[in-house]
PDB file of N, CA and C in Angstrom:
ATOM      1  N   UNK A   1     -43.671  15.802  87.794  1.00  0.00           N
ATOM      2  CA  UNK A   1     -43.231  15.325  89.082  1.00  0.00           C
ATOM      3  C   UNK A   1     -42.963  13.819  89.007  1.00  0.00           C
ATOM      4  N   UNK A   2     -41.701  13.675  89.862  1.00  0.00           N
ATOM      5  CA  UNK A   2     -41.517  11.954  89.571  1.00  0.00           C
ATOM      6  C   UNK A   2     -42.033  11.234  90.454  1.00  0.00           C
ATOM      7  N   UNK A   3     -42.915  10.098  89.909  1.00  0.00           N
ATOM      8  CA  UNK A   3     -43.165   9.582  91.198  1.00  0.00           C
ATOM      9  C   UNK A   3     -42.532   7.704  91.748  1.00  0.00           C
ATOM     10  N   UNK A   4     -41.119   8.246  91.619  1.00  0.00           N
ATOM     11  CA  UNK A   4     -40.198   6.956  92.206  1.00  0.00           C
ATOM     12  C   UNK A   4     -39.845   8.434  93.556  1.00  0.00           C
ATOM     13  N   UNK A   5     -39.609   7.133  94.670  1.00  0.00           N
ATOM     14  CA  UNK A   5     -39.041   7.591  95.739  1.00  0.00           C
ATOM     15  C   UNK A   5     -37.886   6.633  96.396  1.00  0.00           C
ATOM     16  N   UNK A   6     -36.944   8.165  97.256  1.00  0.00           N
ATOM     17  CA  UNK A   6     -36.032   7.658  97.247  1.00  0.00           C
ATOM     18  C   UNK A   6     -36.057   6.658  98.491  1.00  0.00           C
ATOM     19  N   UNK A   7     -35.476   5.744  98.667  1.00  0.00           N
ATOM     20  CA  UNK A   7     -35.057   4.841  99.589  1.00  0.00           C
ATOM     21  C   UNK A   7     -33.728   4.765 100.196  1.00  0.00           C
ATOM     22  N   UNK A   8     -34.066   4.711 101.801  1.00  0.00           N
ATOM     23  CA  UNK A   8     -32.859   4.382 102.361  1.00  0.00           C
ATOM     24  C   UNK A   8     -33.350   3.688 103.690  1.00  0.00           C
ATOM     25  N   UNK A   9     -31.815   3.184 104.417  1.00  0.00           N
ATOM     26  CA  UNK A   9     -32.164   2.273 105.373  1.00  0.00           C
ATOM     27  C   UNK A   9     -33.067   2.631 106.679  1.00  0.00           C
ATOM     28  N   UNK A  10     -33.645   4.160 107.246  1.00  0.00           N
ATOM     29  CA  UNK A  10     -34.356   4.495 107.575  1.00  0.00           C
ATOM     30  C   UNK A  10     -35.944   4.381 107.242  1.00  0.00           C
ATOM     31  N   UNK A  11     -35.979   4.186 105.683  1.00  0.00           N
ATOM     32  CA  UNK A  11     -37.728   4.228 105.045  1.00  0.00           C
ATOM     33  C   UNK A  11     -37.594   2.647 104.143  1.00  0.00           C
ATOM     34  N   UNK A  12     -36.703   1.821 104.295  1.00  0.00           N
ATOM     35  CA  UNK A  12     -36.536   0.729 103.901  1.00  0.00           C
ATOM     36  C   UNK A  12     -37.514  -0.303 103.751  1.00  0.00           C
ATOM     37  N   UNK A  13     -38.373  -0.401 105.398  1.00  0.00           N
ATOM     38  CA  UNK A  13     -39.458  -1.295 105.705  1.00  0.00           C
ATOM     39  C   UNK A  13     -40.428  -0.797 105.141  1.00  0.00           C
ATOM     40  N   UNK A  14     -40.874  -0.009 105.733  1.00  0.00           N
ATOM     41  CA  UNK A  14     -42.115   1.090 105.349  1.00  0.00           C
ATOM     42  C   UNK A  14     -41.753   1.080 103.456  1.00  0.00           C
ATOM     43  N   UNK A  15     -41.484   1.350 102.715  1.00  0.00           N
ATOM     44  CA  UNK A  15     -41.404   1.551 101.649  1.00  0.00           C
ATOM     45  C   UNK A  15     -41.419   0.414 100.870  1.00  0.00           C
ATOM     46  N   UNK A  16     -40.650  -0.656 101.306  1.00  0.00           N
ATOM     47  CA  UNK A  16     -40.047  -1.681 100.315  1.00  0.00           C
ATOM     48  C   UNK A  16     -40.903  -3.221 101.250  1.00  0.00           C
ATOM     49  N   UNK A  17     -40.909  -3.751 102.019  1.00  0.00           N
ATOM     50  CA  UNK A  17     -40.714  -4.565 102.937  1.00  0.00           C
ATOM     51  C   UNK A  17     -42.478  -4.573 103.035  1.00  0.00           C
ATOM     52  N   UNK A  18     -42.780  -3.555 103.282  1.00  0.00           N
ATOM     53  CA  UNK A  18     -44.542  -3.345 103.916  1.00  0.00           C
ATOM     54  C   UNK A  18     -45.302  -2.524 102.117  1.00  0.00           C
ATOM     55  N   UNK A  19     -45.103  -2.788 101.614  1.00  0.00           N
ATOM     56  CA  UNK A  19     -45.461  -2.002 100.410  1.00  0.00           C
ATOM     57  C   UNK A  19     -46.570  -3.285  99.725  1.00  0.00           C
ATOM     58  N   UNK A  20     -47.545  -2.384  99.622  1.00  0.00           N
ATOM     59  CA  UNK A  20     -48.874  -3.395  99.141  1.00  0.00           C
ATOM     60  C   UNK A  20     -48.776  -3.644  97.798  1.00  0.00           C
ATOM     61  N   UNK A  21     -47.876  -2.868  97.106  1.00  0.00           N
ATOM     62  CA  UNK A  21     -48.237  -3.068  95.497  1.00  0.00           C
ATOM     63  C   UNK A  21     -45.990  -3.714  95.235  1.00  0.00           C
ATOM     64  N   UNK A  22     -45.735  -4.049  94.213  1.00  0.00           N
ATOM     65  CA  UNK A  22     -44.507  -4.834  94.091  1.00  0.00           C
ATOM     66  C   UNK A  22     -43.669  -3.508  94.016  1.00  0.00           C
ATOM     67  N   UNK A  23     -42.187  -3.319  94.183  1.00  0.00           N
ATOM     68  CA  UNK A  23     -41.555  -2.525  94.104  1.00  0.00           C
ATOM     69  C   UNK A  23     -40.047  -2.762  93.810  1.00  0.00           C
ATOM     70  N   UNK A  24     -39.608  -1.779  92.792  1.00  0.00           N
ATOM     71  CA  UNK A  24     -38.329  -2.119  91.652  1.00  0.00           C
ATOM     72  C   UNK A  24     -37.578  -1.158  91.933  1.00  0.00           C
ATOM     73  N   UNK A  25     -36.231  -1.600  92.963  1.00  0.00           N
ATOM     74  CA  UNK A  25     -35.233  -0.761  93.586  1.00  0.00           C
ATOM     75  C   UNK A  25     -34.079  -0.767  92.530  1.00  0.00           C
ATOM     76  N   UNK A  26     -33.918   0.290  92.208  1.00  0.00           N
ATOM     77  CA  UNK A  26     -32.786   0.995  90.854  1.00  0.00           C
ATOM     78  C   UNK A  26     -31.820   0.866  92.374  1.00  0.00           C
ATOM     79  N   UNK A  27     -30.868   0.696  92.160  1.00  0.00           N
ATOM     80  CA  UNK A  27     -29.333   0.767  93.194  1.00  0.00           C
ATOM     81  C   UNK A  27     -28.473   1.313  91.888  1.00  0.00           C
ATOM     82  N   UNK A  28     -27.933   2.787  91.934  1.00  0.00           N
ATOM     83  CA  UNK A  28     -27.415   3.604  91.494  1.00  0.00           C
ATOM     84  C   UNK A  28     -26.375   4.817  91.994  1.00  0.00           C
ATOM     85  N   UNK A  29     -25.553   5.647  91.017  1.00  0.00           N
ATOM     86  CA  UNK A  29     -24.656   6.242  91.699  1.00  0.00           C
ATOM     87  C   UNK A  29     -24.593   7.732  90.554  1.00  0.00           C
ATOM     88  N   UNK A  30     -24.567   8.956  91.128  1.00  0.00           N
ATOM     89  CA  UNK A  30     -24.293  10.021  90.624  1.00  0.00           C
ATOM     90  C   UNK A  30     -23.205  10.244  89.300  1.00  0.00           C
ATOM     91  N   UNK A  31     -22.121   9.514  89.688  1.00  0.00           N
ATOM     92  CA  UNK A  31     -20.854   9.311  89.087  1.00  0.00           C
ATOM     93  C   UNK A  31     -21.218   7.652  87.754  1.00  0.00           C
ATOM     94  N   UNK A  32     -22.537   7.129  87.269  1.00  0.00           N
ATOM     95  CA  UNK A  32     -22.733   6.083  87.147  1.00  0.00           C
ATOM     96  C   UNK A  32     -23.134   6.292  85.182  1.00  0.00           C
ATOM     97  N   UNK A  33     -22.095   6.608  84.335  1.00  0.00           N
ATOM     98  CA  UNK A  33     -23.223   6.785  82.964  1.00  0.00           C
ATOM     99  C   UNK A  33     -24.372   5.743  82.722  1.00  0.00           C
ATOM    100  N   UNK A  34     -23.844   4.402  82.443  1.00  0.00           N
ATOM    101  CA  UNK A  34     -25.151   3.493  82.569  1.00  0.00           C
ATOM    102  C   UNK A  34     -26.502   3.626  83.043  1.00  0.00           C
ATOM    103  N   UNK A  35     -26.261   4.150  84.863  1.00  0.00           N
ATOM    104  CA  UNK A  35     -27.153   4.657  85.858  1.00  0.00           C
ATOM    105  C   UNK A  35     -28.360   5.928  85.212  1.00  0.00           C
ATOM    106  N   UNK A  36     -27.542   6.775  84.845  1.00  0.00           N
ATOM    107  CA  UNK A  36     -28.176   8.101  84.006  1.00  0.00           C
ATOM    108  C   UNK A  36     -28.901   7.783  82.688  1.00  0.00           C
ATOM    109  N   UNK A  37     -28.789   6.776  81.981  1.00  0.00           N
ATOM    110  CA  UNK A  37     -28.770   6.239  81.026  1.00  0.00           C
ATOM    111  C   UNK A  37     -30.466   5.838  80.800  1.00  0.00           C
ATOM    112  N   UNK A  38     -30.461   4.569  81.810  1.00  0.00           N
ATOM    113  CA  UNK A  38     -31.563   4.126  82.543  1.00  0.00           C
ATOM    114  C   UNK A  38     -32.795   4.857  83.234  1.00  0.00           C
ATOM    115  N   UNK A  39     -31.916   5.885  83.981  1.00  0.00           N
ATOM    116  CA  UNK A  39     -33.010   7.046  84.776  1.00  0.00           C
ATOM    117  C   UNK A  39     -34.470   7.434  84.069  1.00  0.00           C
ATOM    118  N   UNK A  40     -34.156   7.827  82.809  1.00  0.00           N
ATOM    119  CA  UNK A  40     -35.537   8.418  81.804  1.00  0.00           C
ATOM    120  C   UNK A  40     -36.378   6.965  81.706  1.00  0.00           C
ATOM    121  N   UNK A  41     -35.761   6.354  81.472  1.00  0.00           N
ATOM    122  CA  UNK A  41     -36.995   5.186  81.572  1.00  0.00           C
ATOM    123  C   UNK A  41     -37.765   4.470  82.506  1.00  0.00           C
ATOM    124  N   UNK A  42     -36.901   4.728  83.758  1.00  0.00           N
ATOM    125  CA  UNK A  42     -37.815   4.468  85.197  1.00  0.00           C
ATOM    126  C   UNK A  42     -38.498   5.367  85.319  1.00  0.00           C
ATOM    127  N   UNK A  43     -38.399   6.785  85.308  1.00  0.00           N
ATOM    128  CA  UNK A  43     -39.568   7.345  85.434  1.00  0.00           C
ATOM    129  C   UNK A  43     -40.031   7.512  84.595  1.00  0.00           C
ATOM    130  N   UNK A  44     -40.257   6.968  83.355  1.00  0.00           N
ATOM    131  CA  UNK A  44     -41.275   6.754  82.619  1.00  0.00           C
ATOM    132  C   UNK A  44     -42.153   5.417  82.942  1.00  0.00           C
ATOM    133  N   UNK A  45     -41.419   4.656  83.569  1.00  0.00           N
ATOM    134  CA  UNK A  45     -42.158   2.846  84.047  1.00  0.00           C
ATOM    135  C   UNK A  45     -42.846   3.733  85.152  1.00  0.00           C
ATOM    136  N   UNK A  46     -42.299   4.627  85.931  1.00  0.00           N
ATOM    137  CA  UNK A  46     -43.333   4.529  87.415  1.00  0.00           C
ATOM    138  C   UNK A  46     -44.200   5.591  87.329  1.00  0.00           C
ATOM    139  N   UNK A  47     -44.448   5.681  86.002  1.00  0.00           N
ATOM    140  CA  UNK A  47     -45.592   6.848  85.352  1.00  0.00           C
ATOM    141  C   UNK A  47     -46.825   5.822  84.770  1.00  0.00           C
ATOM    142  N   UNK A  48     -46.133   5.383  84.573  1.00  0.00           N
ATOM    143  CA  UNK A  48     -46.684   4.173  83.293  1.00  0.00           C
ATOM    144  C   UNK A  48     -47.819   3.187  84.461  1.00  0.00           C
ATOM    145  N   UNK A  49     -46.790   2.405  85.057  1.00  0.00           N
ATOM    146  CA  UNK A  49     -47.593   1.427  85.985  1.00  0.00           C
ATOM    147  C   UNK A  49     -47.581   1.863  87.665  1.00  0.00           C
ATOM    148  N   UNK A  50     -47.886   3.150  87.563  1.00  0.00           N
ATOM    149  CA  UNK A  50     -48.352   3.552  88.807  1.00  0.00           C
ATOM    150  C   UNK A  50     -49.840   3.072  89.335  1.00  0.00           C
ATOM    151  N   UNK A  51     -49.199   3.081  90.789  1.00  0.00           N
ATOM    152  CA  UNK A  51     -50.886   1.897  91.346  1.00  0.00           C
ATOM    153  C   UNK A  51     -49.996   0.431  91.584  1.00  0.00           C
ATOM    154  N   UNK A  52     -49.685   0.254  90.058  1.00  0.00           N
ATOM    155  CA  UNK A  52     -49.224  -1.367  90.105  1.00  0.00           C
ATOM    156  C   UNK A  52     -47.724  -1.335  90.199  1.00  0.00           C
ATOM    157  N   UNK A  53     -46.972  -0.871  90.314  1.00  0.00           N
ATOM    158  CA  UNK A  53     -45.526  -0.999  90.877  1.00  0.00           C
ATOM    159  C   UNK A  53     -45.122   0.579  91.024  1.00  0.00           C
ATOM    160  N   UNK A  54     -44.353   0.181  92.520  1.00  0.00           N
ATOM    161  CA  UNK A  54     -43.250   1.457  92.554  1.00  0.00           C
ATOM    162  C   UNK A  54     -42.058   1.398  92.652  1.00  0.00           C
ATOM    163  N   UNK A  55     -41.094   2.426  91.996  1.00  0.00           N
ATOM    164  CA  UNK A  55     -39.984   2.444  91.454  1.00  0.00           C
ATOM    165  C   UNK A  55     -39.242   3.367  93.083  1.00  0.00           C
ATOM    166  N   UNK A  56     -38.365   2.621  93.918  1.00  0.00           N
ATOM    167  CA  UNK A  56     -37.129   3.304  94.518  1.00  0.00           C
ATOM    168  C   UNK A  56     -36.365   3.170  93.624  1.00  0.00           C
ATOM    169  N   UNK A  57     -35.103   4.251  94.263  1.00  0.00           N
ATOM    170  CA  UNK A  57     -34.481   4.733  93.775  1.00  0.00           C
ATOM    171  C   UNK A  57     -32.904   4.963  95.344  1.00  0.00           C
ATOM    172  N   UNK A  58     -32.157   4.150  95.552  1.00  0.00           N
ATOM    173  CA  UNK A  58     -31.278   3.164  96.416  1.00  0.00           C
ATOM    174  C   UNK A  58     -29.668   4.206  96.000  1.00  0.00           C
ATOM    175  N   UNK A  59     -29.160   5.483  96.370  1.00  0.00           N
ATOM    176  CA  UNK A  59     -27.930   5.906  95.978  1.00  0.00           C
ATOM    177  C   UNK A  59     -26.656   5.104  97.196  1.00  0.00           C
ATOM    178  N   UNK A  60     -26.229   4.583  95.954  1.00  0.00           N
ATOM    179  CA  UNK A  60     -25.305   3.417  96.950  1.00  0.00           C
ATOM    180  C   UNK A  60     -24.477   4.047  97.690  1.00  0.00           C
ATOM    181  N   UNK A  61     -23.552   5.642  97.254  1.00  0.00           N
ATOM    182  CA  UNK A  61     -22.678   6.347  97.631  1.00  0.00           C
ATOM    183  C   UNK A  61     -23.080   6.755  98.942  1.00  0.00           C
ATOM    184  N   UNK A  62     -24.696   6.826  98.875  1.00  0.00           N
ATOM    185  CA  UNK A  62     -25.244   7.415 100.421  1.00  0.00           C
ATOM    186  C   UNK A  62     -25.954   6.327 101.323  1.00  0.00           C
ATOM    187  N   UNK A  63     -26.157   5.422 100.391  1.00  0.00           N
ATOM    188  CA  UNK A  63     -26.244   3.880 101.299  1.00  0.00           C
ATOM    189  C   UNK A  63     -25.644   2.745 101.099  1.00  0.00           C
ATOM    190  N   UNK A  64     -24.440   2.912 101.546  1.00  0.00           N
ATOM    191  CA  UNK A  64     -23.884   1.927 101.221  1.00  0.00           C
ATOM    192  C   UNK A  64     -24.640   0.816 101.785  1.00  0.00           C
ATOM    193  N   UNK A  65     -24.937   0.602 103.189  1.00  0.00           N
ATOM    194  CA  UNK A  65     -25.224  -0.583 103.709  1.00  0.00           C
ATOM    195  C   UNK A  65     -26.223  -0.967 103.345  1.00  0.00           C
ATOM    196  N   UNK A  66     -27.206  -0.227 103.007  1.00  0.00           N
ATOM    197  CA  UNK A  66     -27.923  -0.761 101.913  1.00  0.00           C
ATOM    198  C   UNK A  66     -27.594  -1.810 100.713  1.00  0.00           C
ATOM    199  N   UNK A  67     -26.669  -1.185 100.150  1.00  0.00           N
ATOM    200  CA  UNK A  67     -26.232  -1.611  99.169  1.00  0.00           C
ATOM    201  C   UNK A  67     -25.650  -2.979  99.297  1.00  0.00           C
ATOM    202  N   UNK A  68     -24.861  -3.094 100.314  1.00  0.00           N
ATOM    203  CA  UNK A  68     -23.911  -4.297 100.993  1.00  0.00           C
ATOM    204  C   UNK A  68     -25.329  -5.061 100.842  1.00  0.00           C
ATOM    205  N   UNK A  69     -26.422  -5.069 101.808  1.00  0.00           N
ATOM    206  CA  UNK A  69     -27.601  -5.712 102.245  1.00  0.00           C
ATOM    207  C   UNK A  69     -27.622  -6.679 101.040  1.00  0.00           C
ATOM    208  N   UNK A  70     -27.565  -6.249  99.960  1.00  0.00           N
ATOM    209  CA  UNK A  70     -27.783  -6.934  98.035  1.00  0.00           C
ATOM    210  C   UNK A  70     -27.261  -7.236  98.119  1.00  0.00           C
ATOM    211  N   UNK A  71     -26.235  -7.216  97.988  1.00  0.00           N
ATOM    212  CA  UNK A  71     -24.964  -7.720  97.382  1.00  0.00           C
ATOM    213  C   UNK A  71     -24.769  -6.895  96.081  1.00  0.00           C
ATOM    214  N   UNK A  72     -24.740  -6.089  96.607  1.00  0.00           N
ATOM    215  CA  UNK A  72     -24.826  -5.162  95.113  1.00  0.00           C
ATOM    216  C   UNK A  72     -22.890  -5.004  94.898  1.00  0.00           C
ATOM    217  N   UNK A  73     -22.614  -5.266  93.968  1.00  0.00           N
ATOM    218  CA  UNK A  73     -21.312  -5.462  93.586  1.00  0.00           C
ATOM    219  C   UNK A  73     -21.078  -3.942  92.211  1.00  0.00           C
ATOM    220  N   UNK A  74     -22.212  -4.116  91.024  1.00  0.00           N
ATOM    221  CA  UNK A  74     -22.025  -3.517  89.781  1.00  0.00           C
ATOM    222  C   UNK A  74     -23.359  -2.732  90.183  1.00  0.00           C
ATOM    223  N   UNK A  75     -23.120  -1.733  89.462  1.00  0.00           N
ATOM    224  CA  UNK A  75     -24.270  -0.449  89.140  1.00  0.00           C
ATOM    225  C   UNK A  75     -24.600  -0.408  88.123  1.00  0.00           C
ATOM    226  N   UNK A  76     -25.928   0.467  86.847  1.00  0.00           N
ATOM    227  CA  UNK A  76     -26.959  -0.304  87.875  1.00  0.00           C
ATOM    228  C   UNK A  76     -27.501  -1.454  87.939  1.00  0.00           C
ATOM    229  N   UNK A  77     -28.265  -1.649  89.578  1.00  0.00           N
ATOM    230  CA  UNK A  77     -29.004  -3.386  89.676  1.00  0.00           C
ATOM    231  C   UNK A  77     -30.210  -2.829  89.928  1.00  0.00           C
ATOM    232  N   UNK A  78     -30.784  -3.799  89.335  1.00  0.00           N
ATOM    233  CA  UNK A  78     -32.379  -4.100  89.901  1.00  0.00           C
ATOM    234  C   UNK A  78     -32.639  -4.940  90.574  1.00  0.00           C
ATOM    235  N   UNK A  79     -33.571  -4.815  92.013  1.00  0.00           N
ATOM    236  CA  UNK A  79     -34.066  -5.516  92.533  1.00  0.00           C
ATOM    237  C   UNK A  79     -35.900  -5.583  92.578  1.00  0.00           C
ATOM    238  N   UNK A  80     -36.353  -6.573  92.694  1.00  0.00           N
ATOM    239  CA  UNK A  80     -37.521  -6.584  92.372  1.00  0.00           C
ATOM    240  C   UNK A  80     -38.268  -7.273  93.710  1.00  0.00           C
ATOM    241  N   UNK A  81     -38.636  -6.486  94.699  1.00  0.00           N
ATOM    242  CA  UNK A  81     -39.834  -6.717  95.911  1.00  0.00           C
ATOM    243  C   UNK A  81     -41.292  -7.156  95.625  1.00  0.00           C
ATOM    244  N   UNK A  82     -41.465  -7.992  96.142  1.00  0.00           N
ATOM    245  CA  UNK A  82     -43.121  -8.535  96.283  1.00  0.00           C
ATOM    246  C   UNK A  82     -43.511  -9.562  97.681  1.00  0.00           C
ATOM    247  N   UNK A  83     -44.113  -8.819  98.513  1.00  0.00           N
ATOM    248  CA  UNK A  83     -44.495  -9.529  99.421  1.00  0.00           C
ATOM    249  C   UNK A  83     -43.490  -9.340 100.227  1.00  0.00           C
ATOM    250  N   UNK A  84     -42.651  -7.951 100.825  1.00  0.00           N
ATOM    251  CA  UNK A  84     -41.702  -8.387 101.630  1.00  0.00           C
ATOM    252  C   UNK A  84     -40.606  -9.103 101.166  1.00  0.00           C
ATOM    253  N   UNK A  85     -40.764  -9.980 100.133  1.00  0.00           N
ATOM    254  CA  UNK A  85     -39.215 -10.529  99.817  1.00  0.00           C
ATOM    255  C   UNK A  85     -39.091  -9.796  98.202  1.00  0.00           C
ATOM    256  N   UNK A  86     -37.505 -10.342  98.223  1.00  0.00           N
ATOM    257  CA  UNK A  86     -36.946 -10.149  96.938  1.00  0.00           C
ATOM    258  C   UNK A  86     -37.153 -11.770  95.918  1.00  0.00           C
ATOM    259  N   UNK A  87     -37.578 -10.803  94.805  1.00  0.00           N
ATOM    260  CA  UNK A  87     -38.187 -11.824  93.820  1.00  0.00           C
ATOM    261  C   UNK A  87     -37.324 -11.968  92.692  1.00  0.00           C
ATOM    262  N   UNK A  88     -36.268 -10.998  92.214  1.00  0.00           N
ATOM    263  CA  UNK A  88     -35.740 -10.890  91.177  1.00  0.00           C
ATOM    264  C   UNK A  88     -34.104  -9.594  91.198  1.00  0.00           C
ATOM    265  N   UNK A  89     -33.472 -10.505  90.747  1.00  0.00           N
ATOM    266  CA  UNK A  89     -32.301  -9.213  90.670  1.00  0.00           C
ATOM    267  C   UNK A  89     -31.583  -9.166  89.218  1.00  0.00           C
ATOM    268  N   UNK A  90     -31.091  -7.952  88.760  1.00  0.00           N
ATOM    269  CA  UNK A  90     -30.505  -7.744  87.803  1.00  0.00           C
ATOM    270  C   UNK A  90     -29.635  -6.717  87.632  1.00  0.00           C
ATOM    271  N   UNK A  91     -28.307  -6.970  86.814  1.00  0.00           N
ATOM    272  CA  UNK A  91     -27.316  -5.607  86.920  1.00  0.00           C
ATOM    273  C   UNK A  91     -27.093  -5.485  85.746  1.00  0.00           C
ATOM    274  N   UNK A  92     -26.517  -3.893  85.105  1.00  0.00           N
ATOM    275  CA  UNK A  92     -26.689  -3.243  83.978  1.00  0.00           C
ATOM    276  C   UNK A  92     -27.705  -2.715  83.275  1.00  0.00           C
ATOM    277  N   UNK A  93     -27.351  -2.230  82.099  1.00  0.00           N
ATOM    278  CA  UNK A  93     -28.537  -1.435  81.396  1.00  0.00           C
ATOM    279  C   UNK A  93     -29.081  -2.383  80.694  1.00  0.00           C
ATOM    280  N   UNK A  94     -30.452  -1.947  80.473  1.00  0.00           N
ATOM    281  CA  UNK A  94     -31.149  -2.541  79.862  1.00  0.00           C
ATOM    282  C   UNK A  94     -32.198  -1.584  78.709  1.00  0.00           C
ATOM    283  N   UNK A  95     -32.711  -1.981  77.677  1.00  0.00           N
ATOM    284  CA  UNK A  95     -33.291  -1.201  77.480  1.00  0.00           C
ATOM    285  C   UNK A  95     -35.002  -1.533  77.928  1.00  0.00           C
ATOM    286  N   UNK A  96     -35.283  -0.647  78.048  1.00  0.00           N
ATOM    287  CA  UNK A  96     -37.024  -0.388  78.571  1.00  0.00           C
ATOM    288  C   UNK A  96     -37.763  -1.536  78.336  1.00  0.00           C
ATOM    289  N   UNK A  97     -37.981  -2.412  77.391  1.00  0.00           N
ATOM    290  CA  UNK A  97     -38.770  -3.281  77.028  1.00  0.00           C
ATOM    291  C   UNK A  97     -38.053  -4.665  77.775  1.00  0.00           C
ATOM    292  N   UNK A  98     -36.850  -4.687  78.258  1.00  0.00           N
ATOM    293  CA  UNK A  98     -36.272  -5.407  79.162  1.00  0.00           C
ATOM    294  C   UNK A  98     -36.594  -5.430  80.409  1.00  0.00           C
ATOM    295  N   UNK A  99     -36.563  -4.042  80.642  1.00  0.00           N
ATOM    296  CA  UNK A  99     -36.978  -3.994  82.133  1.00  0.00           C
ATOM    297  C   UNK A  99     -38.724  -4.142  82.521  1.00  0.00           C
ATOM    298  N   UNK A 100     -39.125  -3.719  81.984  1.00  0.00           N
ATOM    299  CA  UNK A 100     -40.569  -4.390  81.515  1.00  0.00           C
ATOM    300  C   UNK A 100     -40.617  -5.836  81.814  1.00  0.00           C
ATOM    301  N   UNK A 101     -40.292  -6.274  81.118  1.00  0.00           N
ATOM    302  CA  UNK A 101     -40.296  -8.054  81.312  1.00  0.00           C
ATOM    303  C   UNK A 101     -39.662  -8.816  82.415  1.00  0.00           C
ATOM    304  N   UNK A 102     -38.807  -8.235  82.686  1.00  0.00           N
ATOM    305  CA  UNK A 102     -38.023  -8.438  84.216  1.00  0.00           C
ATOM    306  C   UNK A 102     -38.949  -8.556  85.411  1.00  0.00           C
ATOM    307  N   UNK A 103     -40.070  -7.338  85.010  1.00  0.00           N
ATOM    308  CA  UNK A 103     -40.851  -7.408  86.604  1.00  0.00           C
ATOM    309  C   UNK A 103     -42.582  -7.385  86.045  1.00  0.00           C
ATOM    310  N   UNK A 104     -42.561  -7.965  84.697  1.00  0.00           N
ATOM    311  CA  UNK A 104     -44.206  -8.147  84.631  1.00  0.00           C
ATOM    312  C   UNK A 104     -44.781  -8.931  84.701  1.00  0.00           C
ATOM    313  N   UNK A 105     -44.189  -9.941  85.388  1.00  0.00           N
ATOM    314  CA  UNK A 105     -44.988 -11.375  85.825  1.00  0.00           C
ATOM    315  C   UNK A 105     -45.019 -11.423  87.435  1.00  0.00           C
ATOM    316  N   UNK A 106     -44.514 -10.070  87.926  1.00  0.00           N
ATOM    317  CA  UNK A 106     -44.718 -10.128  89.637  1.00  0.00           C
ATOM    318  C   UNK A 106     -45.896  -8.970  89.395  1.00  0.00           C
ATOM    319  N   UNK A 107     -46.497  -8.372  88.411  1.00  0.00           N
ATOM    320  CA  UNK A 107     -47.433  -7.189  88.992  1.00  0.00           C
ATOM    321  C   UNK A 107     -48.926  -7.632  88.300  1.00  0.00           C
TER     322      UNK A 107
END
């Protein structure tokens, strides 16, 4: 069972905004190889450092305004939540030990 959840502008606050532990929003698209690419290794991160970060998961096709909200331009981006704000952003693939380092000095 995976435990990233999905996000949208309805569970936005509650999820991302009010979230006690830091949280790493994948902004992605069905149609996205990069996106798919990436997928196995987030839910392997939100297996990994569960407790200490959670992984959304942001489908731009079904939120866009979401998406607008970023400025999300390229797929995929990372955004990185702590405290209600955004701490960190990043677009494209990366491999695992990248994304790791991206958000292990906020957890």
């Amino acid at each position: 069972m995976s435990s990233e959840v999905t996000i949208t502008k309805d569970n936005f606050d509650a999820e991302v905004l009010q979230s006690p532990i830091p949280v790493l929003i994948d902004f992605w698209a069905d149609w996205c190889g990069p996106c798919k690419m990436i997928a196995p290794m987030l839910e392997d991160i939100a297996g990994e450092y569960s407790g200490r970060l959670k992984i959304g998961k942001v489908n731009v096709d079904e939120q866009g305004d979401l998406a607008g909200q970023h400025n999300v331009v390229s797929i995929p981006t990372l955004a990185l939540y702590k405290g209600g704000k955004i701490q960190a952003q990043t677009t494209g693939a990366m491999p695992k030990h990248e994304m790791v380092n991206f958000f292990k000095d906020f957890i």
